[in-house]
N, C-alpha and C. Protein backbone atom coordinates (compact mmCIF):
# COMPACT_ATOMS: atom_id res chain seq x y z
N UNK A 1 0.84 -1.18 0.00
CA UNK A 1 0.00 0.00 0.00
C UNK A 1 0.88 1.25 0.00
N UNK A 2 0.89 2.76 -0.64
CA UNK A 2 0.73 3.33 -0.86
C UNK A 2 1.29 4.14 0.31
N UNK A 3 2.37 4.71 0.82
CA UNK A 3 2.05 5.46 2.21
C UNK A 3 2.05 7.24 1.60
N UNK A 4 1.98 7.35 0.55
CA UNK A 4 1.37 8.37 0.23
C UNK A 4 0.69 9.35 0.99
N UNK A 5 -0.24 9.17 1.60
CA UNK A 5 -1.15 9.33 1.94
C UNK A 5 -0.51 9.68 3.97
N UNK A 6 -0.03 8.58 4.19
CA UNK A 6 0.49 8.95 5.47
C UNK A 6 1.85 10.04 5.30
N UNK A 7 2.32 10.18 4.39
CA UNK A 7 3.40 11.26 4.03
C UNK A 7 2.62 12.18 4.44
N UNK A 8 1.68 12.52 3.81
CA UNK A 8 0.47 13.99 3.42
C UNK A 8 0.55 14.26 4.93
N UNK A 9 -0.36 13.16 5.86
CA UNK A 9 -0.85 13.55 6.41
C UNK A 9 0.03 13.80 7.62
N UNK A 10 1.53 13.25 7.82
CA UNK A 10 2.47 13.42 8.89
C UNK A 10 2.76 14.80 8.49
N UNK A 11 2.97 15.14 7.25
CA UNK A 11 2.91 16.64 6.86
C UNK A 11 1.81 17.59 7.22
N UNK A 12 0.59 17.55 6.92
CA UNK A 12 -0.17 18.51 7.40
C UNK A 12 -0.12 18.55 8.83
N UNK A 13 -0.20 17.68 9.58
CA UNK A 13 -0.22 17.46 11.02
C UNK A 13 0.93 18.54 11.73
N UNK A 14 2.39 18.28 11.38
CA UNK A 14 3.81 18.49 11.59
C UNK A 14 3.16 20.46 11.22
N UNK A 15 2.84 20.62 9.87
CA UNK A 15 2.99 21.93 9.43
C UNK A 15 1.43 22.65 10.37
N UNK A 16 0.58 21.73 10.78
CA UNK A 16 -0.84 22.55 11.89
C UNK A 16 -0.13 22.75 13.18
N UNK A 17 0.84 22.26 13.84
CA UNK A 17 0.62 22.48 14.71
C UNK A 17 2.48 22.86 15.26
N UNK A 18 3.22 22.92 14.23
CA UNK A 18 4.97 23.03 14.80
C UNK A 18 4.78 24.95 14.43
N UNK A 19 4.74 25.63 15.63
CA UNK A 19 4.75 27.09 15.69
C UNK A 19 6.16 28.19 15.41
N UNK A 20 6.20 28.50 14.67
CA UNK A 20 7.11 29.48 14.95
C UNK A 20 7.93 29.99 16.17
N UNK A 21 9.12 30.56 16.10
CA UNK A 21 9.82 30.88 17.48
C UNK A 21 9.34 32.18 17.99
N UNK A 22 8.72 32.75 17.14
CA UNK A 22 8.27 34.06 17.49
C UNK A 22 6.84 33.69 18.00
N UNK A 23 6.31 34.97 18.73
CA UNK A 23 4.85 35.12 19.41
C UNK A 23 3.66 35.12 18.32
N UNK A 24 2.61 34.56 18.77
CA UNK A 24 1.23 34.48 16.98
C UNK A 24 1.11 36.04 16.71
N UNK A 25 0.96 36.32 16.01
CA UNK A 25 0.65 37.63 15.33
C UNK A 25 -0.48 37.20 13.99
N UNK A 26 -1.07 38.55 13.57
CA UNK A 26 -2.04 38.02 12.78
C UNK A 26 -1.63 37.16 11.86
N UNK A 27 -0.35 37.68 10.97
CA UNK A 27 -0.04 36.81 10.14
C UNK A 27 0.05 35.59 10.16
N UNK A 28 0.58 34.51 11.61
CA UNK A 28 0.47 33.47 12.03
C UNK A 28 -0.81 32.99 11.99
N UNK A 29 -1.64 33.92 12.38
CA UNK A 29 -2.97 33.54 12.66
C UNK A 29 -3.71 33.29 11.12
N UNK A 30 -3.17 34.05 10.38
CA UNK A 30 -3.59 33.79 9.04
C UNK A 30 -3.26 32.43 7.84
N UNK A 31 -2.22 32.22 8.62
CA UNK A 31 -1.19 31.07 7.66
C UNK A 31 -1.80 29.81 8.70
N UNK A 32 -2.26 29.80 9.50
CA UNK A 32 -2.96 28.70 10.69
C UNK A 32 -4.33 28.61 9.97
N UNK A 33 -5.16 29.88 9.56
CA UNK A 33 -6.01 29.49 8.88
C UNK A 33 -5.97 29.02 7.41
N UNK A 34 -5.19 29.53 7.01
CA UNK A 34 -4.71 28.47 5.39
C UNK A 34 -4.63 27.18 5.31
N UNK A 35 -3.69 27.19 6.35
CA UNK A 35 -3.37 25.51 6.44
C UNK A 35 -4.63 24.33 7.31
N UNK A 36 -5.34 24.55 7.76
CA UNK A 36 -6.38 24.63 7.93
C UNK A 36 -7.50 23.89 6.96
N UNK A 37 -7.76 25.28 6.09
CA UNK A 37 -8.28 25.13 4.72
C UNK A 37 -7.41 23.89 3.70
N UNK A 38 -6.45 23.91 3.95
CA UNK A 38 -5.62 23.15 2.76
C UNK A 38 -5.94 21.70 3.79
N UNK A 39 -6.00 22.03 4.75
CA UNK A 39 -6.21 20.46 5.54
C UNK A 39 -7.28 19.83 5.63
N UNK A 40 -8.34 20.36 5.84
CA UNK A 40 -9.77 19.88 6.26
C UNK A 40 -10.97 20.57 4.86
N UNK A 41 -11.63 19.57 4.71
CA UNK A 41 -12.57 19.77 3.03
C UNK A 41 -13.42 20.62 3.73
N UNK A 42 -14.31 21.79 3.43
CA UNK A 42 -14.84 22.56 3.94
C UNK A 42 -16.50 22.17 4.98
N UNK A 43 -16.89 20.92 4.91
CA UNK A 43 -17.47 20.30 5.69
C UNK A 43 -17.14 19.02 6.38
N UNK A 44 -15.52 19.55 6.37
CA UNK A 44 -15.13 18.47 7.17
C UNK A 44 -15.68 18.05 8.96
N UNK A 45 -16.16 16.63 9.12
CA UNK A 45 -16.51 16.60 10.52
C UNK A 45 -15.49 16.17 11.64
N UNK A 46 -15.35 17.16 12.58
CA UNK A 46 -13.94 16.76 13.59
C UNK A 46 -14.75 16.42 14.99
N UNK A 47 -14.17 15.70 15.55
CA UNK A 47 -14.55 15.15 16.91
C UNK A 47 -13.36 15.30 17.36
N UNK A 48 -13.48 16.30 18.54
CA UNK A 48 -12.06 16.15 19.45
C UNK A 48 -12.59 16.06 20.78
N UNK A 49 -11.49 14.84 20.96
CA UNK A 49 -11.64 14.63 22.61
C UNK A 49 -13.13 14.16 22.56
N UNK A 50 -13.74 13.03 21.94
CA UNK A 50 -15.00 12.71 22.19
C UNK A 50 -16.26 13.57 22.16
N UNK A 51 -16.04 15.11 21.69
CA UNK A 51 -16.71 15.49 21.88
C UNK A 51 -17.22 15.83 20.49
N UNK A 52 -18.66 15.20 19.61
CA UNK A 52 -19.35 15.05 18.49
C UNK A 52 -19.11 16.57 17.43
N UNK A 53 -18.90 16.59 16.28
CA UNK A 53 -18.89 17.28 15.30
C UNK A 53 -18.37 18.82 16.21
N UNK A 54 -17.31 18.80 16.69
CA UNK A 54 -17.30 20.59 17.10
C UNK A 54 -16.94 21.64 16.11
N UNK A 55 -16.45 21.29 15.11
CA UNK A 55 -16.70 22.37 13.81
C UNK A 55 -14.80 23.21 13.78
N UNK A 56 -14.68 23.44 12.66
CA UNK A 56 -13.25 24.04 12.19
C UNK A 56 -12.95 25.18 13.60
N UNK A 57 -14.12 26.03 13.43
CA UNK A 57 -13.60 27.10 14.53
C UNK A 57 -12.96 26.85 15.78
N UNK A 58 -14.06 25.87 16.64
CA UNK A 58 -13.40 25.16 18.23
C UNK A 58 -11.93 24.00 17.89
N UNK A 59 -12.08 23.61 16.48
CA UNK A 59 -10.45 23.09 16.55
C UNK A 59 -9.50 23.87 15.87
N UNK A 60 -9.83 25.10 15.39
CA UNK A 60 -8.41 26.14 15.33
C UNK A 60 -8.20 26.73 16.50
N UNK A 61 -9.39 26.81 17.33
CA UNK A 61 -8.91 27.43 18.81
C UNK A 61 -7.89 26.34 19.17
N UNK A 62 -8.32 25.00 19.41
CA UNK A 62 -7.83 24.26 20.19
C UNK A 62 -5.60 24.07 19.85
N UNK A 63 -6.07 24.14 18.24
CA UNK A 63 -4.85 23.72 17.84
C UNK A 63 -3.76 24.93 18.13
N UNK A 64 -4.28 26.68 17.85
CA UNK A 64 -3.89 27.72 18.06
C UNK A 64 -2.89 27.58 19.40
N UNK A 65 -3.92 26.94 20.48
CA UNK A 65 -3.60 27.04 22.12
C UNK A 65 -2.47 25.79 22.27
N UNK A 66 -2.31 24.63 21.15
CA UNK A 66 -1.16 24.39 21.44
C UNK A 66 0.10 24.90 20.25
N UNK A 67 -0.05 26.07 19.94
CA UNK A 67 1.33 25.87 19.10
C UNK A 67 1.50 27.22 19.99
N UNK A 68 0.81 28.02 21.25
CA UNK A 68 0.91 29.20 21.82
C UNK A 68 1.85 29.69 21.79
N UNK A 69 1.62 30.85 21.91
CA UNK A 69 2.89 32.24 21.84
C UNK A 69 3.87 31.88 23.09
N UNK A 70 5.25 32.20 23.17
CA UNK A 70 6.01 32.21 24.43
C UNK A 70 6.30 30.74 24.20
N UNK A 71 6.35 29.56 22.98
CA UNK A 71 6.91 28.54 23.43
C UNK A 71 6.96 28.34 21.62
N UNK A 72 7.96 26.93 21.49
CA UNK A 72 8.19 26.64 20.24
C UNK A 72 7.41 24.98 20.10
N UNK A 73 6.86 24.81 19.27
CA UNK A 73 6.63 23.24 19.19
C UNK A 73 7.76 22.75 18.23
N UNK A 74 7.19 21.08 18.67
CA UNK A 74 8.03 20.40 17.89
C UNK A 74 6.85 18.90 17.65
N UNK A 75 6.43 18.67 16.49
CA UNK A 75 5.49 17.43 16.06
C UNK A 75 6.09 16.57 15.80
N UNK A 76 6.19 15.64 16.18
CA UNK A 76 6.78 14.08 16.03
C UNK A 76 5.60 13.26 15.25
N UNK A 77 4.97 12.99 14.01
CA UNK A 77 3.85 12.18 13.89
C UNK A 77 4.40 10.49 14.22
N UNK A 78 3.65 9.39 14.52
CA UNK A 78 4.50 8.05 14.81
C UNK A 78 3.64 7.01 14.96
N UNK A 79 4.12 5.81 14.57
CA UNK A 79 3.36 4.85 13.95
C UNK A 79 2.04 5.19 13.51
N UNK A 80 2.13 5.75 11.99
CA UNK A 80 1.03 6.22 11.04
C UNK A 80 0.59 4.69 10.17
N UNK A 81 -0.78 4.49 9.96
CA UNK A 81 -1.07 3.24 9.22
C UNK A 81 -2.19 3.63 8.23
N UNK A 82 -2.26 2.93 6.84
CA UNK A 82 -3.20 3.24 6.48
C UNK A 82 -4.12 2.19 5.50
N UNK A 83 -5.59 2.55 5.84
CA UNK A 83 -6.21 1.65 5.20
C UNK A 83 -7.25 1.87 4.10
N UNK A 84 -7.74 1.24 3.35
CA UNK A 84 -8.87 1.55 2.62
C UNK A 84 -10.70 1.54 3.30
N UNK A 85 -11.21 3.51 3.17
CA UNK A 85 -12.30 3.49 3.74
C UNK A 85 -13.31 1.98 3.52
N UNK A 86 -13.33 1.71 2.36
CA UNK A 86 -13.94 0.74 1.76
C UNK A 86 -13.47 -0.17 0.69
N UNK A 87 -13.11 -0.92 1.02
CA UNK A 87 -12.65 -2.08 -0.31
C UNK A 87 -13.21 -2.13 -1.61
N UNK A 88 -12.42 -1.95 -2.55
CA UNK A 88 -12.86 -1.31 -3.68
C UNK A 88 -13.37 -0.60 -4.18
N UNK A 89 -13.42 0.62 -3.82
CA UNK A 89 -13.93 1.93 -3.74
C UNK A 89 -13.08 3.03 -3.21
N UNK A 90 -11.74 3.59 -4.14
CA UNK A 90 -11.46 4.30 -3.92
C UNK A 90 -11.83 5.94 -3.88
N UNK A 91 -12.72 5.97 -4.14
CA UNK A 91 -14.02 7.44 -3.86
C UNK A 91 -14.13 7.42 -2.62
N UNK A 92 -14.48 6.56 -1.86
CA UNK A 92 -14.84 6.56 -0.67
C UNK A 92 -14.30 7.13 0.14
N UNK A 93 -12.63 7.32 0.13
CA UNK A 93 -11.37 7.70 0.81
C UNK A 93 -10.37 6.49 1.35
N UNK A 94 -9.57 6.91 2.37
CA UNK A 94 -8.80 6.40 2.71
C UNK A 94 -8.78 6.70 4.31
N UNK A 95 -8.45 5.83 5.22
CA UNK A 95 -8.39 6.12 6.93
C UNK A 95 -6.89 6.16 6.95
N UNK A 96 -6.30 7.38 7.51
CA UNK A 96 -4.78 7.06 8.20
C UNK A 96 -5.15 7.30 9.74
N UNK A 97 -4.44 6.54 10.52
CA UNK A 97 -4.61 6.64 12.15
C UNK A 97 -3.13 6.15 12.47
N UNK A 98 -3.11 6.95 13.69
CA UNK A 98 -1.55 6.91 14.16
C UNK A 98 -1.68 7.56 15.84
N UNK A 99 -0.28 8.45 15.84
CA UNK A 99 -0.23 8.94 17.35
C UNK A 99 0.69 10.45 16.61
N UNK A 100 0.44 11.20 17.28
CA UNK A 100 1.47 12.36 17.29
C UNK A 100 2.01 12.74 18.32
N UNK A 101 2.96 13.43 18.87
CA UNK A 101 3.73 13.84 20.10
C UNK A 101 4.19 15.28 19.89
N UNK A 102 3.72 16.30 20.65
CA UNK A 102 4.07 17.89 20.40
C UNK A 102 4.98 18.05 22.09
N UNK A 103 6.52 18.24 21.38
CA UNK A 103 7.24 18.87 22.54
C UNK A 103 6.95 20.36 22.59
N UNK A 104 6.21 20.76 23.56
CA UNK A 104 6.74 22.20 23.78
C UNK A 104 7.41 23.12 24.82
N UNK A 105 8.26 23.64 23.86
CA UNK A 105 9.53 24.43 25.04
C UNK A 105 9.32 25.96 25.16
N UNK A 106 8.71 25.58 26.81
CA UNK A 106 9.14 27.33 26.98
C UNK A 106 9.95 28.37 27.22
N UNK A 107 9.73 29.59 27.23
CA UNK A 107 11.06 30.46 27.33
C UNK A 107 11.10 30.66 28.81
N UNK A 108 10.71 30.28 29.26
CA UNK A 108 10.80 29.95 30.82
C UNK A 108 11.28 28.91 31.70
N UNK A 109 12.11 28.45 32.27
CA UNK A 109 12.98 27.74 32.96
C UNK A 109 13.06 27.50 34.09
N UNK A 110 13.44 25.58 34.17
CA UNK A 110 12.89 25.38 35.71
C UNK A 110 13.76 24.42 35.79
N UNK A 111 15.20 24.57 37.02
CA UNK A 111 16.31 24.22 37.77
C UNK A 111 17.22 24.56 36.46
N UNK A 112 17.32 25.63 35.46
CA UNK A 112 18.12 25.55 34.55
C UNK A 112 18.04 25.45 33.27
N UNK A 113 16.88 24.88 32.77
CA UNK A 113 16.80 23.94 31.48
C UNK A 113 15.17 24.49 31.38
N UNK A 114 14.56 25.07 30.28
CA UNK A 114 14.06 25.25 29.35
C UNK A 114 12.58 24.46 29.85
N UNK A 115 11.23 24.62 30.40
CA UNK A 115 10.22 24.15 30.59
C UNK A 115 10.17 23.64 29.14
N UNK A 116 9.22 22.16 29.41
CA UNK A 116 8.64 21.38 28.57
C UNK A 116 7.31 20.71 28.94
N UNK A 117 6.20 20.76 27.79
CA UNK A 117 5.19 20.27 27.94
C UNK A 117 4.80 19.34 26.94
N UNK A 118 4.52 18.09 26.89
CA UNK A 118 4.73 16.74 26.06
C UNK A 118 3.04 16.62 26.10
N UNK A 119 2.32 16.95 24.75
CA UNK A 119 0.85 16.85 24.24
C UNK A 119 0.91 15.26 23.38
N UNK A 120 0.69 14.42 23.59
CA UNK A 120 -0.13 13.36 23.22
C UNK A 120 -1.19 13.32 22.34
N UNK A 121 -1.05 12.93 21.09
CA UNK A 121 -2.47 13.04 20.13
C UNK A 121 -2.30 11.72 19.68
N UNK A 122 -3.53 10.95 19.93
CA UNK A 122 -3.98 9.79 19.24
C UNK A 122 -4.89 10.54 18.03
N UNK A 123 -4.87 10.33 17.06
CA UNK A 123 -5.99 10.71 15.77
C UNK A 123 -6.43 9.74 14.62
N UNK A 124 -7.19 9.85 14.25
CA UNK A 124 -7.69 8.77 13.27
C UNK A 124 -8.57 10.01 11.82
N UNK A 125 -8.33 9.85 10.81
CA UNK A 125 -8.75 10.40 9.98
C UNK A 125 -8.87 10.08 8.33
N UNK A 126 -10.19 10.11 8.46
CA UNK A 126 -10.40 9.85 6.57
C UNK A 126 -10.08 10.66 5.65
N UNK A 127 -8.87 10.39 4.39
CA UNK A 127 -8.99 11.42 3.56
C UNK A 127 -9.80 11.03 2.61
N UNK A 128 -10.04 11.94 2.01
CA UNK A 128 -10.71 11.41 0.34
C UNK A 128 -9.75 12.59 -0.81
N UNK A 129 -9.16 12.03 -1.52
CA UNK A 129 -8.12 12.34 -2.36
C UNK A 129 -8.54 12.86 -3.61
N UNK A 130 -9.93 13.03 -4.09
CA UNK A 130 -10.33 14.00 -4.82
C UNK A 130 -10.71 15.52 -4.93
N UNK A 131 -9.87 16.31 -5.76
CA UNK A 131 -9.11 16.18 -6.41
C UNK A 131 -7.18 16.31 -5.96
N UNK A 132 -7.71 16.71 -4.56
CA UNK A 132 -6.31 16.78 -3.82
C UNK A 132 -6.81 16.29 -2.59
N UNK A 133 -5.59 15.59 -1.51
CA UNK A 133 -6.35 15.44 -0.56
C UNK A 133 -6.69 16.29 0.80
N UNK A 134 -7.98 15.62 1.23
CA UNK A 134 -8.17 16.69 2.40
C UNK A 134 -9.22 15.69 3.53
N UNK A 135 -9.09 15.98 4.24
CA UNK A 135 -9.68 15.20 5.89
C UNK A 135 -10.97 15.47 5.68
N UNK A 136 -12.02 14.70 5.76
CA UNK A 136 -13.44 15.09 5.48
C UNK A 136 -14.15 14.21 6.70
N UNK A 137 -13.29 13.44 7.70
CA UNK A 137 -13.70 12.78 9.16
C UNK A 137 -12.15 13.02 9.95
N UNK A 138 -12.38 13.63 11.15
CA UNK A 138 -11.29 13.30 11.65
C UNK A 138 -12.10 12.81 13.42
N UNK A 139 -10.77 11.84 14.22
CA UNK A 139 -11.26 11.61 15.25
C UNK A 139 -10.30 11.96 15.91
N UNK A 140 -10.49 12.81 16.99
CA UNK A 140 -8.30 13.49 17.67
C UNK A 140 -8.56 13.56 18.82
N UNK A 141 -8.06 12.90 19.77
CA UNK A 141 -7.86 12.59 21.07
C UNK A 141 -6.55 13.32 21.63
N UNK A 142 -6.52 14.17 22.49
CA UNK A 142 -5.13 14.87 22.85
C UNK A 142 -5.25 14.76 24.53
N UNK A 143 -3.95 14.67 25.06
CA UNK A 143 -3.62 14.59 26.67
C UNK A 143 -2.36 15.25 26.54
N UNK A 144 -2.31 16.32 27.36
CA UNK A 144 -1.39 16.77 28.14
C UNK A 144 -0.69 16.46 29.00
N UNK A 145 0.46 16.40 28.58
CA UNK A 145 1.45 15.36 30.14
C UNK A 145 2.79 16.09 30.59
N UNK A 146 2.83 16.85 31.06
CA UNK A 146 4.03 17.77 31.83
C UNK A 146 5.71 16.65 32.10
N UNK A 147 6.57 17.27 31.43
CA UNK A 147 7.72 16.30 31.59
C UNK A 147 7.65 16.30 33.26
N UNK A 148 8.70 15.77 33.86
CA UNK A 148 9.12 15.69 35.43
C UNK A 148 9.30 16.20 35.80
N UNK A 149 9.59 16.79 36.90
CA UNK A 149 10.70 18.07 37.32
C UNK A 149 11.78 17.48 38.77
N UNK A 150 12.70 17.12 38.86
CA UNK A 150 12.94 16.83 39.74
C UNK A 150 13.57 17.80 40.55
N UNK A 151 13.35 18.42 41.78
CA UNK A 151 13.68 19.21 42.58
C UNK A 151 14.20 18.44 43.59
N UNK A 152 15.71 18.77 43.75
CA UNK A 152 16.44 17.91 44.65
C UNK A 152 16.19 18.67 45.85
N UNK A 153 16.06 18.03 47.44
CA UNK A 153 16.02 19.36 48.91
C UNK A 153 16.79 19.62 49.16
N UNK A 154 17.20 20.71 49.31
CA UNK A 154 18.30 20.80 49.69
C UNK A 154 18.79 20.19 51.11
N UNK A 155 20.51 20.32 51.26
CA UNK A 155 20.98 19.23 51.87
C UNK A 155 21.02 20.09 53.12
N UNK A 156 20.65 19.70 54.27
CA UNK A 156 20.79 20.64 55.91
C UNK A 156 22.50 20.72 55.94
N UNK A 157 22.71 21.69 56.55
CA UNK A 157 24.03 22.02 56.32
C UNK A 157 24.55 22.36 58.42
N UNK A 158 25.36 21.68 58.72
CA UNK A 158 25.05 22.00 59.92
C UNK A 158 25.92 23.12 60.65
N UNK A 159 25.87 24.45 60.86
CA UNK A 159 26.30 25.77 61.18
C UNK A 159 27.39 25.66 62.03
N UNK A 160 27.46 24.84 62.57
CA UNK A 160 28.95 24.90 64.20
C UNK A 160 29.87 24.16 63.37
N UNK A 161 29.63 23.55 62.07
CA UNK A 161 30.89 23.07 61.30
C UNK A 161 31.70 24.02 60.32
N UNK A 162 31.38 24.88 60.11
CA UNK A 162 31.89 25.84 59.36
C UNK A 162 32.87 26.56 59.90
C-alpha cells in the first residue's frame, strides 16, 4: 500500500501544529487558517476529545492554544497506518490513524533547562483524495502530560561546622 497518503498527512499534522519561534501575530494567525483550509474539506466533521462534530472554529482554537505564543513546538507524527475506507472503492477515501507527540519548550525555565510540555495526540482520519487530498472525518484525542521536574532538597548544612 501506498504510504502516500500517510506522508500527506504526517505533513499537514507536523505543518498545523509546529509554531514558529516568534509570538502568533495576525499573520500566524492567518497562515494557521490556510493551512487549515488546505487540511480539512470545507465540511469536514472533527470530533475532538470525544466530543461530536465541534466544527473548524473550536479546533483552530484548540490547535492555536497548542502551538501558543512564548513557546516553540516540535510534532513528532509516529506509527502512522493506512487503510482503505472501503474495499474497492477508492471514492470513498482512505483512513490514516496513528499517534502524534508535540514537545513544547518554553522560554521559561525550571532548575536551569528550558520548561517542557509533552501533548499526546492519538488521531484517526479519513482522507478522500479528490481532487487533492483533504480530511473530510477526523477523530483526535489529545492529553497533556508535563515532563518531570525533579527538585532535589536541599541538603541541611550543619552551622557549628563551618
Amino acid at each position: 500500500m501506498s504510504t502516500s497518503l500517510i506522508d500527506w498527512t504526517a505533513a499537514q499534522f507536523t505543518a498545523l501544529y509546529t509554531s514558529p519561534a516568534t509570538d502568533a501575530t495576525d499573520a500566524e494567525d492567518s497562515k494557521l487558517i490556510q493551512q487549515l483550509d488546505a487540511t480539512f474539506a470545507p465540511d469536514a466533521e472533527i470530533h475532538l476529545n470525544h466530543q461530536r462534530n465541534v466544527g473548524s472554529a473550536k479546533f483552530k482554537e484548540f490547535v492555536a492554544g497548542r502551538r501558543g505564543p512564548g513557546s516553540t513546538v516540535e510534532c513528532k507524527p509516529e506509527d502512522l497506518v493506512e487503510t482503505p475506507f472501503e474495499d474497492g472503492d477508492a471514492d470513498a477515501g482512505t483512513i490514516v490513524a496513528g499517534t502524534a507527540t508535540l514537545i513544547r519548550t518554553h522560554k521559561f525555565r525550571i532548575r536551569a533547562a528550558p520548561a517542557q510540555t509533552r501533548t499526546v495526540i492519538i488521531f484517526s482520519a479519513r482522507i478522500k483524495p479528490n481532487p487533492k487530498p483533504q480530511i473530510v472525518e477526523l477523530f483526535h484525542t489529545a492529553v497533556d502530560k508535563p515532563f518531570a521536574v525533579n527538585l532535589h532538597p536541599a541538603h541541611a548544612v550543619d552551622a557549628s561546622a563551618l
